[in-house]
C-alpha atoms as a PDB file:
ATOM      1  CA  UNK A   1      45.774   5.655 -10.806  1.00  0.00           C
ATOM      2  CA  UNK A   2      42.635   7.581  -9.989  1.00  0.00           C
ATOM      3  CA  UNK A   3      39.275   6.350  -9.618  1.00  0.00           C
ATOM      4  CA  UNK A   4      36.140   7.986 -10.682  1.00  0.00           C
ATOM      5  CA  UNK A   5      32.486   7.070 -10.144  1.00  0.00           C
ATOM      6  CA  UNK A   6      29.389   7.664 -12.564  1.00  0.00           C
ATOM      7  CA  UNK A   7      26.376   7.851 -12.383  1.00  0.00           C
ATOM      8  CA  UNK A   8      24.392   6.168 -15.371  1.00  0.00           C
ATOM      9  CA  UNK A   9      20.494   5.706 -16.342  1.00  0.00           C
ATOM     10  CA  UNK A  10      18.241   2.672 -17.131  1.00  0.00           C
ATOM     11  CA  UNK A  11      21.423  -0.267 -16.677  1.00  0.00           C
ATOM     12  CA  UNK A  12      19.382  -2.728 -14.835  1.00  0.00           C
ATOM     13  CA  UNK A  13      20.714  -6.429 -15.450  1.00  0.00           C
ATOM     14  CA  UNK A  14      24.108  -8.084 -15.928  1.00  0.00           C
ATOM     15  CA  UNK A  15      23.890  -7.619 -20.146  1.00  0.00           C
ATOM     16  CA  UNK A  16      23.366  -3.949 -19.541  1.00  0.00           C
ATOM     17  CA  UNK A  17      26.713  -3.769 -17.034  1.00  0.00           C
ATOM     18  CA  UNK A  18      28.553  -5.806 -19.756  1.00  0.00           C
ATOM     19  CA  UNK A  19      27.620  -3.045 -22.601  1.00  0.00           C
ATOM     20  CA  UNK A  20      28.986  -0.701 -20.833  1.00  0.00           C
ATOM     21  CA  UNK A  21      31.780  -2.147 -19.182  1.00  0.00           C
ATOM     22  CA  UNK A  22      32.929  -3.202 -23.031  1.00  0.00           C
ATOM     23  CA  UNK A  23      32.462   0.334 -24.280  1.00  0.00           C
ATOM     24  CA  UNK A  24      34.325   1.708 -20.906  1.00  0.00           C
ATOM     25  CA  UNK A  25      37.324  -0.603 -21.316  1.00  0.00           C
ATOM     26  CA  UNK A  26      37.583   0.549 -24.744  1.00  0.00           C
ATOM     27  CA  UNK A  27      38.573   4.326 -23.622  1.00  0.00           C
ATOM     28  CA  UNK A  28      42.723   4.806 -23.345  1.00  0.00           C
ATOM     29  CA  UNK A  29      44.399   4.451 -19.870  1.00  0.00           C
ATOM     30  CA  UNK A  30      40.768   2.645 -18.848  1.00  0.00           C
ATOM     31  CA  UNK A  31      42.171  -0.434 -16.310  1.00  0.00           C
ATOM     32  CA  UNK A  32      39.167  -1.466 -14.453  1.00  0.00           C
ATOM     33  CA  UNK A  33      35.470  -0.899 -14.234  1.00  0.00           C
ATOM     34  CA  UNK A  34      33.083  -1.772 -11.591  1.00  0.00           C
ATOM     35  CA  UNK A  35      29.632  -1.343 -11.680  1.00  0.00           C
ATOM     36  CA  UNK A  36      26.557  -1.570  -9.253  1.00  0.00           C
ATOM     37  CA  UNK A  37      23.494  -2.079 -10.390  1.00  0.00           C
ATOM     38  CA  UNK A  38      20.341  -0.641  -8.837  1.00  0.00           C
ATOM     39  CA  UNK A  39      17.082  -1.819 -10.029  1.00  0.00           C
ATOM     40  CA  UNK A  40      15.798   1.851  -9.714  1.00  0.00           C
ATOM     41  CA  UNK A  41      17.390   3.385 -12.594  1.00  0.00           C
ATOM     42  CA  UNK A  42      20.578   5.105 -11.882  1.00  0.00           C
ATOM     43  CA  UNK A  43      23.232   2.698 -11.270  1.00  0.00           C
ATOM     44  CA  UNK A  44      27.133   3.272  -9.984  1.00  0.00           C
ATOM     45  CA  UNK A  45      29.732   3.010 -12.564  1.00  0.00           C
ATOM     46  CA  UNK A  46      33.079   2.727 -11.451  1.00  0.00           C
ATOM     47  CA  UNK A  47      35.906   3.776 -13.600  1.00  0.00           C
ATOM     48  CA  UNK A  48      39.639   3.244 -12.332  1.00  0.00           C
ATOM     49  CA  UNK A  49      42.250   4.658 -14.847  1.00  0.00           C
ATOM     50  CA  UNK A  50      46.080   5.935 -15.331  1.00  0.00           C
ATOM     51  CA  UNK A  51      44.797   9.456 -15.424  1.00  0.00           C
ATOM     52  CA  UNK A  52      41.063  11.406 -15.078  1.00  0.00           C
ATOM     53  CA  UNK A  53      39.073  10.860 -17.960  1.00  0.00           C
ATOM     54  CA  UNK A  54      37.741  13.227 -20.453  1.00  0.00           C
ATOM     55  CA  UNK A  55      33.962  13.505 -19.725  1.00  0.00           C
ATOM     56  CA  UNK A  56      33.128  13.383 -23.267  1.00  0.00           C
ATOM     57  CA  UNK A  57      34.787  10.255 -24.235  1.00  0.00           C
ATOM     58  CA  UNK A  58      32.807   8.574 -21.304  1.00  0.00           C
ATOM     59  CA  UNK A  59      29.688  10.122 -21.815  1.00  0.00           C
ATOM     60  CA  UNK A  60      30.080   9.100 -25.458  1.00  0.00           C
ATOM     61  CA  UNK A  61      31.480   5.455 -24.474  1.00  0.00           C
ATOM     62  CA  UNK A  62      28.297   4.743 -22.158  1.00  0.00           C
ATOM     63  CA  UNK A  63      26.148   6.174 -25.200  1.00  0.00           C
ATOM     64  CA  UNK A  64      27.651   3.717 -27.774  1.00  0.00           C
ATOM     65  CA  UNK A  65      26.627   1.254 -24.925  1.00  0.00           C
ATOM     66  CA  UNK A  66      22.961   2.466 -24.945  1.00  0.00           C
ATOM     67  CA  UNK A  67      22.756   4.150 -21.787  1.00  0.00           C
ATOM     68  CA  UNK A  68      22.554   7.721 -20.414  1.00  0.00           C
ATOM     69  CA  UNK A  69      24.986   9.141 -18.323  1.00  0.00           C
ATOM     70  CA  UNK A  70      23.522  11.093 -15.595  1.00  0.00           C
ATOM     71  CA  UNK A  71      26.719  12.686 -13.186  1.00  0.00           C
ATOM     72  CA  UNK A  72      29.906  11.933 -12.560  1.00  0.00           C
ATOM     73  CA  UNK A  73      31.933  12.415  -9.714  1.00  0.00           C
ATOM     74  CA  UNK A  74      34.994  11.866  -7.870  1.00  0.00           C
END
């Protein structure tokens, strides 16, 4: 299992979290995602999965959901 954090732009409330959480959980090997909000924009997304992800199929996933994804990292 690894887990990875992201950083994504304008989630600010619990439907916004649950977009992307939906979208997220849709990507293979995805088991659990965490996120915390922060009214100021960028909020933490926490991905934990059976392998890294491919940065395009989350950058895509959290676009599906509406949202921007501004960094990842470990």
């Amino acid at each position: 299992m690894t887990t990875t954090t992201y950083s994504v732009n304008g989630m600010t409330c619990g439907h916004c979290s649950a977009a992307v959480t939906e979208e997220l959980g849709k990507l293979p090997g995805v088991q659990e995602v965490k996120i915390d909000l922060n009214a100021g924009g960028t909020s933490a997304v926490h991905v934990t999965s059976e392998a890294a992800l491919d940065d395009a199929a989350v950058r895509e996933a959290v676009d599906e959901a509406g949202y921007e994804l501004a960094g990842s990292g470990a």
